[in-house]
ModelCIF file with pLDDT and N, C-alpha, C, O atoms, coordinates in Angstrom:
data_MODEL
#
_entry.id   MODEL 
#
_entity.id                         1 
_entity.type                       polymer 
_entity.pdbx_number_of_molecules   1 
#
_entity_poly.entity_id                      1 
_entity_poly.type                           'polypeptide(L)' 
_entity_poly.nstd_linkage                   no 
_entity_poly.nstd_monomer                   no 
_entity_poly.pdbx_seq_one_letter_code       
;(UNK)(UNK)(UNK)(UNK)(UNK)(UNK)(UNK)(UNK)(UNK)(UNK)(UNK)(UNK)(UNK)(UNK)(UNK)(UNK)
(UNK)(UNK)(UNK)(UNK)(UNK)(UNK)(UNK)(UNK)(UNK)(UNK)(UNK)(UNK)(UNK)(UNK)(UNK)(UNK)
(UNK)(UNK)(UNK)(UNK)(UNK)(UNK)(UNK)(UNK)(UNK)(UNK)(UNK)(UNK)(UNK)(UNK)
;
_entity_poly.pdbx_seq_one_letter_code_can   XXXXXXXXXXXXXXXXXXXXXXXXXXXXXXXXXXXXXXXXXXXXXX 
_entity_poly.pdbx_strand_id                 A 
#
loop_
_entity_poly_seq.entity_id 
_entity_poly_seq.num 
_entity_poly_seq.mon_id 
_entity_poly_seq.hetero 
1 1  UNK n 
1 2  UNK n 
1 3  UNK n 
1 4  UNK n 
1 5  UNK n 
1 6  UNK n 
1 7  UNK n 
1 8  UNK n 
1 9  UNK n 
1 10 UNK n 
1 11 UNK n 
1 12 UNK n 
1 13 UNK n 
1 14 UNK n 
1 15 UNK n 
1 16 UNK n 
1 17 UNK n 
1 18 UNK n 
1 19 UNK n 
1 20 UNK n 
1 21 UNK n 
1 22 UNK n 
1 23 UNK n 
1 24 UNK n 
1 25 UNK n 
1 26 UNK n 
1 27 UNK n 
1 28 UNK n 
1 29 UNK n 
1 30 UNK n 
1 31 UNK n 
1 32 UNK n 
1 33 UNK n 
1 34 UNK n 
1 35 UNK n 
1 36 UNK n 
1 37 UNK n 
1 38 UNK n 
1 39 UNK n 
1 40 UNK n 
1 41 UNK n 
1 42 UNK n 
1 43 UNK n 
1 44 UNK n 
1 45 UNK n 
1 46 UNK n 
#
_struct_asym.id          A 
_struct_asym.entity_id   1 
#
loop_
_ma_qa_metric.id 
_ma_qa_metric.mode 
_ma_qa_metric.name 
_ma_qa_metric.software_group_id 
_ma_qa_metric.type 
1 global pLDDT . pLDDT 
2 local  pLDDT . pLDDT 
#
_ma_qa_metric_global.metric_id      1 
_ma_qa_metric_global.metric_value   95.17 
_ma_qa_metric_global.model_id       1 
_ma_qa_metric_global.ordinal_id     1 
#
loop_
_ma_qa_metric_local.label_asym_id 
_ma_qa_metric_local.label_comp_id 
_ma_qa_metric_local.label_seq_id 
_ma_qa_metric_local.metric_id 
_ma_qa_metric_local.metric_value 
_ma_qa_metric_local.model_id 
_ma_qa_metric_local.ordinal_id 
A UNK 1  2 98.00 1 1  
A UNK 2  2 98.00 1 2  
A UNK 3  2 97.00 1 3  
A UNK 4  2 97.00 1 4  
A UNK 5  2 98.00 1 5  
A UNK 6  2 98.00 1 6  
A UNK 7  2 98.00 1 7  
A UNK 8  2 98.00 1 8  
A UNK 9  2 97.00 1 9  
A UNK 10 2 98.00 1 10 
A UNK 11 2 98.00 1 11 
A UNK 12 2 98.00 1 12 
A UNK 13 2 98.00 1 13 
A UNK 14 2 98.00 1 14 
A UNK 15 2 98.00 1 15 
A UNK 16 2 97.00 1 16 
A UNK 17 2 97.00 1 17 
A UNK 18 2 97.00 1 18 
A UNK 19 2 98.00 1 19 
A UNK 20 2 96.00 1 20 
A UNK 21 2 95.00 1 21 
A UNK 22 2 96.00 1 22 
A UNK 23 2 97.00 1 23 
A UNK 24 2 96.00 1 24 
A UNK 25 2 95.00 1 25 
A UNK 26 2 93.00 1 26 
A UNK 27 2 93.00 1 27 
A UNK 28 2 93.00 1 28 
A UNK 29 2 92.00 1 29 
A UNK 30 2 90.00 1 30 
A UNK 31 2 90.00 1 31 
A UNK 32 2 90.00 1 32 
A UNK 33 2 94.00 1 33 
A UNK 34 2 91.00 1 34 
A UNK 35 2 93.00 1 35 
A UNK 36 2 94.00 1 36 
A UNK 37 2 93.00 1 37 
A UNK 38 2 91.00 1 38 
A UNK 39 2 92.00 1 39 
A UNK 40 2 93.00 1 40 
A UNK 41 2 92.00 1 41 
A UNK 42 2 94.00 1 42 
A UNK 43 2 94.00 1 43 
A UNK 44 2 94.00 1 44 
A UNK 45 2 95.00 1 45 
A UNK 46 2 96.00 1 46 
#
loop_
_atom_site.group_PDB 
_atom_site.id 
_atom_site.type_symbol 
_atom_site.label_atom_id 
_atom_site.label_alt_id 
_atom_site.label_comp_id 
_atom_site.label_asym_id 
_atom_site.label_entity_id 
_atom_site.label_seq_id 
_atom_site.pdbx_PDB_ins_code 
_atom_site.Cartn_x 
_atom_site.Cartn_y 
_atom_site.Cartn_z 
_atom_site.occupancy 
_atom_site.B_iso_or_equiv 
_atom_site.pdbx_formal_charge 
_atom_site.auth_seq_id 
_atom_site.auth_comp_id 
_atom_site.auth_asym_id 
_atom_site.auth_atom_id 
_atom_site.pdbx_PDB_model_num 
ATOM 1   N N  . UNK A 1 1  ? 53.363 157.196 186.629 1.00 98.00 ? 1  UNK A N  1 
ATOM 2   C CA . UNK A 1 1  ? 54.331 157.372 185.544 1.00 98.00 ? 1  UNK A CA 1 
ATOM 3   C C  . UNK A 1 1  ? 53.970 156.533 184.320 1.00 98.00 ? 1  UNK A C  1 
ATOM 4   O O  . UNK A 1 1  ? 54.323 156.812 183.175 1.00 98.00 ? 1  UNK A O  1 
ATOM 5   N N  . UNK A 1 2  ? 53.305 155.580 184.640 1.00 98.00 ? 2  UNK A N  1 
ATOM 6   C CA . UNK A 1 2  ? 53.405 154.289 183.545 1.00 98.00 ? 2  UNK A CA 1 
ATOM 7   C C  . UNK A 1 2  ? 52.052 154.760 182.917 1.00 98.00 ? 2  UNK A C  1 
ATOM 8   O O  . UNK A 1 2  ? 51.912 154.981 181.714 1.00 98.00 ? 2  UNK A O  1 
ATOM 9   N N  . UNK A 1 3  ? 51.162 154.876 183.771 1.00 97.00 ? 3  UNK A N  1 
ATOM 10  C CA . UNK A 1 3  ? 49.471 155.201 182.673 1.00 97.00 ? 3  UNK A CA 1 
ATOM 11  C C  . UNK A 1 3  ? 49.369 156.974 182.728 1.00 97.00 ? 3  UNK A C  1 
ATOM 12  O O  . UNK A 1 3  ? 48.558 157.418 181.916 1.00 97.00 ? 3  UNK A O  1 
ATOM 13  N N  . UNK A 1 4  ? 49.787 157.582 183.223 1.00 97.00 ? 4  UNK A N  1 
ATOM 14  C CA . UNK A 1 4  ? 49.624 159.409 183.087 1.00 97.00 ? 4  UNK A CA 1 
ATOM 15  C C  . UNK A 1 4  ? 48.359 159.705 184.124 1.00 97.00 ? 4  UNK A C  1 
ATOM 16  O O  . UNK A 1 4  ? 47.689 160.673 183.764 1.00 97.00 ? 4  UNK A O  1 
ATOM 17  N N  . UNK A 1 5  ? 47.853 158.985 185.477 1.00 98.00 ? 5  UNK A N  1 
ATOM 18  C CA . UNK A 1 5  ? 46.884 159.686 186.075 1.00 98.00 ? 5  UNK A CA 1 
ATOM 19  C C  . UNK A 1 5  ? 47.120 158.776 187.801 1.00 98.00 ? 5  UNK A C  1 
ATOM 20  O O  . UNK A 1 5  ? 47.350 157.571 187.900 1.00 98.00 ? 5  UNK A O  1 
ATOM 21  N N  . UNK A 1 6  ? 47.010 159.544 188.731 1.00 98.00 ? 6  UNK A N  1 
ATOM 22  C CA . UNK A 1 6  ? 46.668 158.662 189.641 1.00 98.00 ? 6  UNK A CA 1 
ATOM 23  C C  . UNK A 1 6  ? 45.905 157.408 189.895 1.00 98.00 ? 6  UNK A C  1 
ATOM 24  O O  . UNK A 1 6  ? 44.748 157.577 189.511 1.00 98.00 ? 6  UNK A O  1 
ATOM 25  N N  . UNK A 1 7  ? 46.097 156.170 190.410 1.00 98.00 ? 7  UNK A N  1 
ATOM 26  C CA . UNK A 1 7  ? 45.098 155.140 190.301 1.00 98.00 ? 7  UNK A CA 1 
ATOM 27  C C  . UNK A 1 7  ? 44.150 155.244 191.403 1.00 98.00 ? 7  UNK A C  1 
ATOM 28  O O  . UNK A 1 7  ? 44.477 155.918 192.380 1.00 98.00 ? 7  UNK A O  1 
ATOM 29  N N  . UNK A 1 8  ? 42.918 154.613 191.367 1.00 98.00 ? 8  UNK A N  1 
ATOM 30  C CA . UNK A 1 8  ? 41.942 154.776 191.974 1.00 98.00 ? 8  UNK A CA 1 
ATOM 31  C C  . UNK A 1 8  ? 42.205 153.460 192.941 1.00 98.00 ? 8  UNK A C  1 
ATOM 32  O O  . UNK A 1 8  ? 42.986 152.579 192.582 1.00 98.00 ? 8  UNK A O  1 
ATOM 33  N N  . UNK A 1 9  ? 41.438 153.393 194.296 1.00 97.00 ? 9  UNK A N  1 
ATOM 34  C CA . UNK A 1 9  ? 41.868 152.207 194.989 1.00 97.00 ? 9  UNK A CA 1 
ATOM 35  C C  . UNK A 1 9  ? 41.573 150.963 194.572 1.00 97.00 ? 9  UNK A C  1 
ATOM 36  O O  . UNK A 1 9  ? 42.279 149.981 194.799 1.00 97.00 ? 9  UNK A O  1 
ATOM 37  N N  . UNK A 1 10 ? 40.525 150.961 193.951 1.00 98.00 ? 10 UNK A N  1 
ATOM 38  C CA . UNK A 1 10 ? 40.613 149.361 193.056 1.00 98.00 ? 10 UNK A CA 1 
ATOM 39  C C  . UNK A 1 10 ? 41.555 149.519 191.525 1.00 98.00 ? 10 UNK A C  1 
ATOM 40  O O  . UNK A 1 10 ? 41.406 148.438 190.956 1.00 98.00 ? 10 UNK A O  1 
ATOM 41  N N  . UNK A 1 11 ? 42.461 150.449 190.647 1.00 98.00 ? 11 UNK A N  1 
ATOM 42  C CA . UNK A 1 11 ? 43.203 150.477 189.959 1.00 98.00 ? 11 UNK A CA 1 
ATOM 43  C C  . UNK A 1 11 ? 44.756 150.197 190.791 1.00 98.00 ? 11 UNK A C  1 
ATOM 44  O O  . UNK A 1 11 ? 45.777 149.610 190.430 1.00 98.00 ? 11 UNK A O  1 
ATOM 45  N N  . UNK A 1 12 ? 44.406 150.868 191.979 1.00 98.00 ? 12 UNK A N  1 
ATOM 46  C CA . UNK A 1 12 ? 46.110 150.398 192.327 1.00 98.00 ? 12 UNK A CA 1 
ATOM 47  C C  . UNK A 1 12 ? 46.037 149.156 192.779 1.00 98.00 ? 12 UNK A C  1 
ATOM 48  O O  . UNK A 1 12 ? 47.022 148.507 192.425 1.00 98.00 ? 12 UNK A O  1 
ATOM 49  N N  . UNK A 1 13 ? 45.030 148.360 193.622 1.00 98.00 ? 13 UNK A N  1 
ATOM 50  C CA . UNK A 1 13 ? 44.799 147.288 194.789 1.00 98.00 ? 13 UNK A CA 1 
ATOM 51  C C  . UNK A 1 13 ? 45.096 145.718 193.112 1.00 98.00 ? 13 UNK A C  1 
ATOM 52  O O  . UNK A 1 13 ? 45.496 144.554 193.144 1.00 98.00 ? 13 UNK A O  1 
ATOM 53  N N  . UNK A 1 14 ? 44.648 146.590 192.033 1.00 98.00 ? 14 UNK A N  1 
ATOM 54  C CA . UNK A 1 14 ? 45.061 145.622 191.050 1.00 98.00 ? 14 UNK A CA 1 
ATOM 55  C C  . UNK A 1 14 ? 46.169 145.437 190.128 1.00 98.00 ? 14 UNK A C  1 
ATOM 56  O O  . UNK A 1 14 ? 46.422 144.515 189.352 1.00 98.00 ? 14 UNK A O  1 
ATOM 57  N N  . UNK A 1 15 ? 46.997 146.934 190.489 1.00 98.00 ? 15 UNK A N  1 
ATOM 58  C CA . UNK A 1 15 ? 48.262 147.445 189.624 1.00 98.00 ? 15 UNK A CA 1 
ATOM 59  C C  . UNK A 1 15 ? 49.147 146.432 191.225 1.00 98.00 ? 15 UNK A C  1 
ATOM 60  O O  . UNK A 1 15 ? 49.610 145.339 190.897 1.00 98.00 ? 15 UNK A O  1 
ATOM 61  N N  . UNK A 1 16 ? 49.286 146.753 192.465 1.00 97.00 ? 16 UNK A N  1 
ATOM 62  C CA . UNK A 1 16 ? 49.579 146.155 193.463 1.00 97.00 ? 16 UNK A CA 1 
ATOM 63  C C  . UNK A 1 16 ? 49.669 144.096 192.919 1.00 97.00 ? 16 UNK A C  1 
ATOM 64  O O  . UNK A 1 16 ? 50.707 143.440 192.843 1.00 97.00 ? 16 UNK A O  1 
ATOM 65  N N  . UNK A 1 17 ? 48.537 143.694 192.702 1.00 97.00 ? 17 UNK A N  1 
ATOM 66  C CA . UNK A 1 17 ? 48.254 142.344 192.274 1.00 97.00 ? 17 UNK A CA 1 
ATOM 67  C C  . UNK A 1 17 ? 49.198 142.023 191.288 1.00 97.00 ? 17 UNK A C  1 
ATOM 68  O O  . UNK A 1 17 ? 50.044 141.184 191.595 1.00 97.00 ? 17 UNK A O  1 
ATOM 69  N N  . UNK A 1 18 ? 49.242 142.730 189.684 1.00 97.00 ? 18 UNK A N  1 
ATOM 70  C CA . UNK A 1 18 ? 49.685 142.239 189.155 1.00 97.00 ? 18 UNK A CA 1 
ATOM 71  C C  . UNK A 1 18 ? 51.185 142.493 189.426 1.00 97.00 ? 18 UNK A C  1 
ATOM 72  O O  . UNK A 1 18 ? 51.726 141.428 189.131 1.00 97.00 ? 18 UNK A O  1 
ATOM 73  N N  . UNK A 1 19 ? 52.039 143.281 189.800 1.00 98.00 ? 19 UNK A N  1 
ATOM 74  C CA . UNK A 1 19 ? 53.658 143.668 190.421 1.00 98.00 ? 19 UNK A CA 1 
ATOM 75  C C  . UNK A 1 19 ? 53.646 142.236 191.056 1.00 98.00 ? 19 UNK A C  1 
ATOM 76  O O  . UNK A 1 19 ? 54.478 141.393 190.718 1.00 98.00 ? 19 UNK A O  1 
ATOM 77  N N  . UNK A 1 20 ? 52.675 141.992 191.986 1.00 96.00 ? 20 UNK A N  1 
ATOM 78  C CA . UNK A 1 20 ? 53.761 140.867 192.888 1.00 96.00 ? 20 UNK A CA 1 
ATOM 79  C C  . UNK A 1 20 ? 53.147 139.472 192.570 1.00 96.00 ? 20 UNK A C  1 
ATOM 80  O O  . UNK A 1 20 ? 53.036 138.581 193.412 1.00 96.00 ? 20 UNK A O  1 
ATOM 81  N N  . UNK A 1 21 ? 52.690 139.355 191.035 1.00 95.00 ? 21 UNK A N  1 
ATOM 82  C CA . UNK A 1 21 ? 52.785 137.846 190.376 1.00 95.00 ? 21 UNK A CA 1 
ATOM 83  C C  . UNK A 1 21 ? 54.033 137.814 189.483 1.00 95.00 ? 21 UNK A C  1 
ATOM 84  O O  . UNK A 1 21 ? 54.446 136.831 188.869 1.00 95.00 ? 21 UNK A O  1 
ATOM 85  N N  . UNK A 1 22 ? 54.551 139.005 189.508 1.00 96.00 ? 22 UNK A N  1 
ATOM 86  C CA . UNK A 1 22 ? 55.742 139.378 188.262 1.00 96.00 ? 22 UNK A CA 1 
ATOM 87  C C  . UNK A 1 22 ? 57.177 139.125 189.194 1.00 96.00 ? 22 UNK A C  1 
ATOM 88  O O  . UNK A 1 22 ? 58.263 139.311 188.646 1.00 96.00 ? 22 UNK A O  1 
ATOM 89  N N  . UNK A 1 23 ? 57.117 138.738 190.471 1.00 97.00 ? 23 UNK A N  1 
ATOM 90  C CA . UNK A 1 23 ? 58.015 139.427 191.343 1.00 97.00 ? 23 UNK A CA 1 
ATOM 91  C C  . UNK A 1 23 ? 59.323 138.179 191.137 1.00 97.00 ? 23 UNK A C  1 
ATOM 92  O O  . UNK A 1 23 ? 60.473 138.570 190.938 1.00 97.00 ? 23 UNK A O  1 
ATOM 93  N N  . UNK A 1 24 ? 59.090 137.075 191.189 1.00 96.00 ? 24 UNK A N  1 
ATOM 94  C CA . UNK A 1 24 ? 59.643 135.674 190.935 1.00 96.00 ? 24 UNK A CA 1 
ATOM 95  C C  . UNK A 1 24 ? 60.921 135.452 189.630 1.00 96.00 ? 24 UNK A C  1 
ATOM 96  O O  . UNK A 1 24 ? 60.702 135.594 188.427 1.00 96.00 ? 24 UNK A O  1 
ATOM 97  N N  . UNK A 1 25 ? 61.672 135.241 189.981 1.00 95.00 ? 25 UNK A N  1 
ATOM 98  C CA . UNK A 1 25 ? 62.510 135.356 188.489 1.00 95.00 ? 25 UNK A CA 1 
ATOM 99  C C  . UNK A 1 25 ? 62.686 133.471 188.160 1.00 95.00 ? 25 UNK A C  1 
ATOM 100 O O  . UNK A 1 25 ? 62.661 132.576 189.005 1.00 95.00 ? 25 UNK A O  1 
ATOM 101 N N  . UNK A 1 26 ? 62.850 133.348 186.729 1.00 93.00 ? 26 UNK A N  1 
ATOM 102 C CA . UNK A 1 26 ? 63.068 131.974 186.080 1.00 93.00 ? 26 UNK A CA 1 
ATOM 103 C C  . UNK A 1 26 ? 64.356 131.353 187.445 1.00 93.00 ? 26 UNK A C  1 
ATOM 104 O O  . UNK A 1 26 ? 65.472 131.826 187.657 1.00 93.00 ? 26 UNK A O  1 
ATOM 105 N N  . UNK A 1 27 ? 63.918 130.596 187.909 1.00 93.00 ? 27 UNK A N  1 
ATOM 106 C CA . UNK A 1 27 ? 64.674 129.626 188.497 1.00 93.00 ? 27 UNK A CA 1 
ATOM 107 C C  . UNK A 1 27 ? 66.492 129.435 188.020 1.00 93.00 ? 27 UNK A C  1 
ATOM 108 O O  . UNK A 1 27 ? 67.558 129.572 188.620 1.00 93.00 ? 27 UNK A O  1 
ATOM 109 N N  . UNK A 1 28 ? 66.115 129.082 186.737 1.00 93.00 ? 28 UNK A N  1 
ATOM 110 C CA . UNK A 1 28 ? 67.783 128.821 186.071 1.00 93.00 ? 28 UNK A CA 1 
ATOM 111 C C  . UNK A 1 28 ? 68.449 130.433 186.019 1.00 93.00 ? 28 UNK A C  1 
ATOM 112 O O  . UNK A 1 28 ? 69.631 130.700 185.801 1.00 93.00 ? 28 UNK A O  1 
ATOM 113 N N  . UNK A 1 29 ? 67.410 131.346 186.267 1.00 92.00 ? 29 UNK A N  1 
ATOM 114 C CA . UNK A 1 29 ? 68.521 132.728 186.551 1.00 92.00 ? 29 UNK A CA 1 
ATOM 115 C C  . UNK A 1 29 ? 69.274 132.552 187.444 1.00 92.00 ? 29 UNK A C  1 
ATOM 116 O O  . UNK A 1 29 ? 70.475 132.526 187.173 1.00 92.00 ? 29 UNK A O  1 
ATOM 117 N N  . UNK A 1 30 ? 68.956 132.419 188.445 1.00 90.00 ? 30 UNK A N  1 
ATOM 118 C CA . UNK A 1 30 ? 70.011 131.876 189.749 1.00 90.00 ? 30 UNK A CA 1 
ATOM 119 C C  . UNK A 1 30 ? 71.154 131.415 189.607 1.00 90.00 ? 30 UNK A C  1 
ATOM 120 O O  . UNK A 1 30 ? 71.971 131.722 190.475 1.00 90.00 ? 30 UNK A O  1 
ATOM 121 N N  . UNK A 1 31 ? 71.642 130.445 188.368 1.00 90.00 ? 31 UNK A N  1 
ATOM 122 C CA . UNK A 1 31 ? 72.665 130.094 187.892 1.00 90.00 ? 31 UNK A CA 1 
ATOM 123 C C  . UNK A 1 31 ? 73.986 130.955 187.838 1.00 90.00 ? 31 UNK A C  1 
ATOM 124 O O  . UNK A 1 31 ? 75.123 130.871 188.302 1.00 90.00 ? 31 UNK A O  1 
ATOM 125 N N  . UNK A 1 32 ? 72.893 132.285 186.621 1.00 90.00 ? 32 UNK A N  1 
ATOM 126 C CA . UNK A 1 32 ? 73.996 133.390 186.638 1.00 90.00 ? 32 UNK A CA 1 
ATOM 127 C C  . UNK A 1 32 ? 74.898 133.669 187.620 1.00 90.00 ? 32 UNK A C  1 
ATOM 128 O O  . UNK A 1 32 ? 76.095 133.674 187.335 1.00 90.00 ? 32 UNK A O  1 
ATOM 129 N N  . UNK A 1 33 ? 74.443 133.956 188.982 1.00 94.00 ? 33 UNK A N  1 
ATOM 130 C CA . UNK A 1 33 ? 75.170 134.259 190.136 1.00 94.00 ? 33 UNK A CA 1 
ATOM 131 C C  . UNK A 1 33 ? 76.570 133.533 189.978 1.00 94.00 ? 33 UNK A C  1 
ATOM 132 O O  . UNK A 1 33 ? 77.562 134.249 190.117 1.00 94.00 ? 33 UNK A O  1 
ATOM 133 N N  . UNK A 1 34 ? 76.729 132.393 189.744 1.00 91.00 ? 34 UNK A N  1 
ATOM 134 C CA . UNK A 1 34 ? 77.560 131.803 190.422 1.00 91.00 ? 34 UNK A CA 1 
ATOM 135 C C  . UNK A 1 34 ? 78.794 131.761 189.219 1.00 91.00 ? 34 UNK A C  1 
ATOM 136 O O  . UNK A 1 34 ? 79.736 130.985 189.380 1.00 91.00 ? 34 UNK A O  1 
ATOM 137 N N  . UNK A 1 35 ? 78.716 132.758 187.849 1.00 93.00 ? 35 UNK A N  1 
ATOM 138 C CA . UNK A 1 35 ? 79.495 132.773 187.090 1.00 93.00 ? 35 UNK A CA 1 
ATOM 139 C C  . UNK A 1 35 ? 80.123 134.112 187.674 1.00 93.00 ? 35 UNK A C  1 
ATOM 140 O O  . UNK A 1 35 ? 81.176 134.339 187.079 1.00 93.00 ? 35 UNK A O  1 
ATOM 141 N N  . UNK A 1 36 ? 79.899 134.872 188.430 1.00 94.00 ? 36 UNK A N  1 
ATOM 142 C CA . UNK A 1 36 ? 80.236 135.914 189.442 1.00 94.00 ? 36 UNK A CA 1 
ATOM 143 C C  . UNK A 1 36 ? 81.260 135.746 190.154 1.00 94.00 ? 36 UNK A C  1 
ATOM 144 O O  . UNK A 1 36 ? 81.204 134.736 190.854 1.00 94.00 ? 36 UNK A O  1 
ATOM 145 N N  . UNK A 1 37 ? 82.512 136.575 190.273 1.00 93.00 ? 37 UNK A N  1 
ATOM 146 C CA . UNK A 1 37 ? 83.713 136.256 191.482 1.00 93.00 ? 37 UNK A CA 1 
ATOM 147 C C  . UNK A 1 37 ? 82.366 136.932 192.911 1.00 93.00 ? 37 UNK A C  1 
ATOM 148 O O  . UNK A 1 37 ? 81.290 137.480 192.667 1.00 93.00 ? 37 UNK A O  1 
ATOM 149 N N  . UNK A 1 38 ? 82.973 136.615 194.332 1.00 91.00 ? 38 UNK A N  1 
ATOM 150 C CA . UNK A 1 38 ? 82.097 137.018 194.771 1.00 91.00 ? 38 UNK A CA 1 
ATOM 151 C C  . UNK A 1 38 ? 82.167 138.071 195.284 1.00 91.00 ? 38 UNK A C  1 
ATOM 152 O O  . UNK A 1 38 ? 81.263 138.628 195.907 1.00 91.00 ? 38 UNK A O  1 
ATOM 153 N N  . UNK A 1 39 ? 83.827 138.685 194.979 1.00 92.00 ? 39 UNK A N  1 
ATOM 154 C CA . UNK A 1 39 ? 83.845 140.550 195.087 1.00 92.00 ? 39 UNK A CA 1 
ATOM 155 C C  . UNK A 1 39 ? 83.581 140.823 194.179 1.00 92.00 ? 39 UNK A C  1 
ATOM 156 O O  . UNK A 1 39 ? 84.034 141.967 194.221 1.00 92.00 ? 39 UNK A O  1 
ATOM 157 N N  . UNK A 1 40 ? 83.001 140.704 192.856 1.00 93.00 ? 40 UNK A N  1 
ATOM 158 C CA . UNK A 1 40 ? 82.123 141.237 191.711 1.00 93.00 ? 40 UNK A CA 1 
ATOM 159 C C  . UNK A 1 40 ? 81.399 142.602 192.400 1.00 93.00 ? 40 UNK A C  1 
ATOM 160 O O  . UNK A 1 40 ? 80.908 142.402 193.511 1.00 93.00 ? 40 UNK A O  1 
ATOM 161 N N  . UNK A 1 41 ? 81.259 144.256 191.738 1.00 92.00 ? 41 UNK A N  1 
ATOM 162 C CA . UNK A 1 41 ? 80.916 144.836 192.153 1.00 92.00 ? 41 UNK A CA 1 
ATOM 163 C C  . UNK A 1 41 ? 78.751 144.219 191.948 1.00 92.00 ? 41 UNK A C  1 
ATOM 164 O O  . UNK A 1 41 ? 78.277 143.796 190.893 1.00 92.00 ? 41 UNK A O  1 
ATOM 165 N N  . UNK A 1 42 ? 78.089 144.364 193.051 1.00 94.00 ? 42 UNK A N  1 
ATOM 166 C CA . UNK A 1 42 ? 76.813 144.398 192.675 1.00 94.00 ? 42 UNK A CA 1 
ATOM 167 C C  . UNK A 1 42 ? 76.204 144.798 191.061 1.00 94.00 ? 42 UNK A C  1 
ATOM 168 O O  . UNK A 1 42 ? 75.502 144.018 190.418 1.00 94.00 ? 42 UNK A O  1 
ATOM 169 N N  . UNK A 1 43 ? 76.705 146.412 190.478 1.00 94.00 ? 43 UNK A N  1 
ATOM 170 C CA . UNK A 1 43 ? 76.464 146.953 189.499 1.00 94.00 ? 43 UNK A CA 1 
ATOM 171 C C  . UNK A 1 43 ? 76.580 146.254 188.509 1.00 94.00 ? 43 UNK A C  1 
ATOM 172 O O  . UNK A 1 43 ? 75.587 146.099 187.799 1.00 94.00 ? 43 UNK A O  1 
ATOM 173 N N  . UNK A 1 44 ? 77.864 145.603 188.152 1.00 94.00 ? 44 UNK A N  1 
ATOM 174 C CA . UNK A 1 44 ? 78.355 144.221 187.347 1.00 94.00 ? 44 UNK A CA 1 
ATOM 175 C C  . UNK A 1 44 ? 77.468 143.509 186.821 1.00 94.00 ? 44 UNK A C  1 
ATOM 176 O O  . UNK A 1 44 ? 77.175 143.352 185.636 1.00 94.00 ? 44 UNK A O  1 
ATOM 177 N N  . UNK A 1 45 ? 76.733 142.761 188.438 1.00 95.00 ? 45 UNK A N  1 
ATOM 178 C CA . UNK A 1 45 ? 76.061 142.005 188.208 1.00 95.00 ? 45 UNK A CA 1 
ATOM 179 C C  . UNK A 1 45 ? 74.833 142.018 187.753 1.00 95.00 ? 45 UNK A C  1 
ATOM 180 O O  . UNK A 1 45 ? 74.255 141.153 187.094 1.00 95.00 ? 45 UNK A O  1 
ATOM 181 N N  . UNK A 1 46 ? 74.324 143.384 188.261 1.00 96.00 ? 46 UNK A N  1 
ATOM 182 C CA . UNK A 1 46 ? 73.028 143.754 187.665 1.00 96.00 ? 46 UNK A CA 1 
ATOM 183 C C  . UNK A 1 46 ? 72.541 144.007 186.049 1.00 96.00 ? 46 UNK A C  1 
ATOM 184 O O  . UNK A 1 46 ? 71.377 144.317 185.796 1.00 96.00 ? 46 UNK A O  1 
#
């Protein structure tokens, strides 16, 4: 969807690589949560 062609196994094995260095969120996001009631619907929060 993102480049317009199937990836080749060393295009995905490196599209794969870079997704799960991205995967980690800023630490102080975590914070947010807790301005949340905790029946907050999920959607809300997202």
């Amino acid at each position: 969807l993102l480049n317009g062609e199937l990836p080749s196994a060393g295009e995905l094995a490196g599209f794969n690589h870079t997704i799960s260095r991205h995967t980690m969120v800023h630490e102080q996001l975590s914070k947010f949560f807790s301005g949340f009631r905790r029946d907050a619907h999920p959607m809300a929060v997202m």
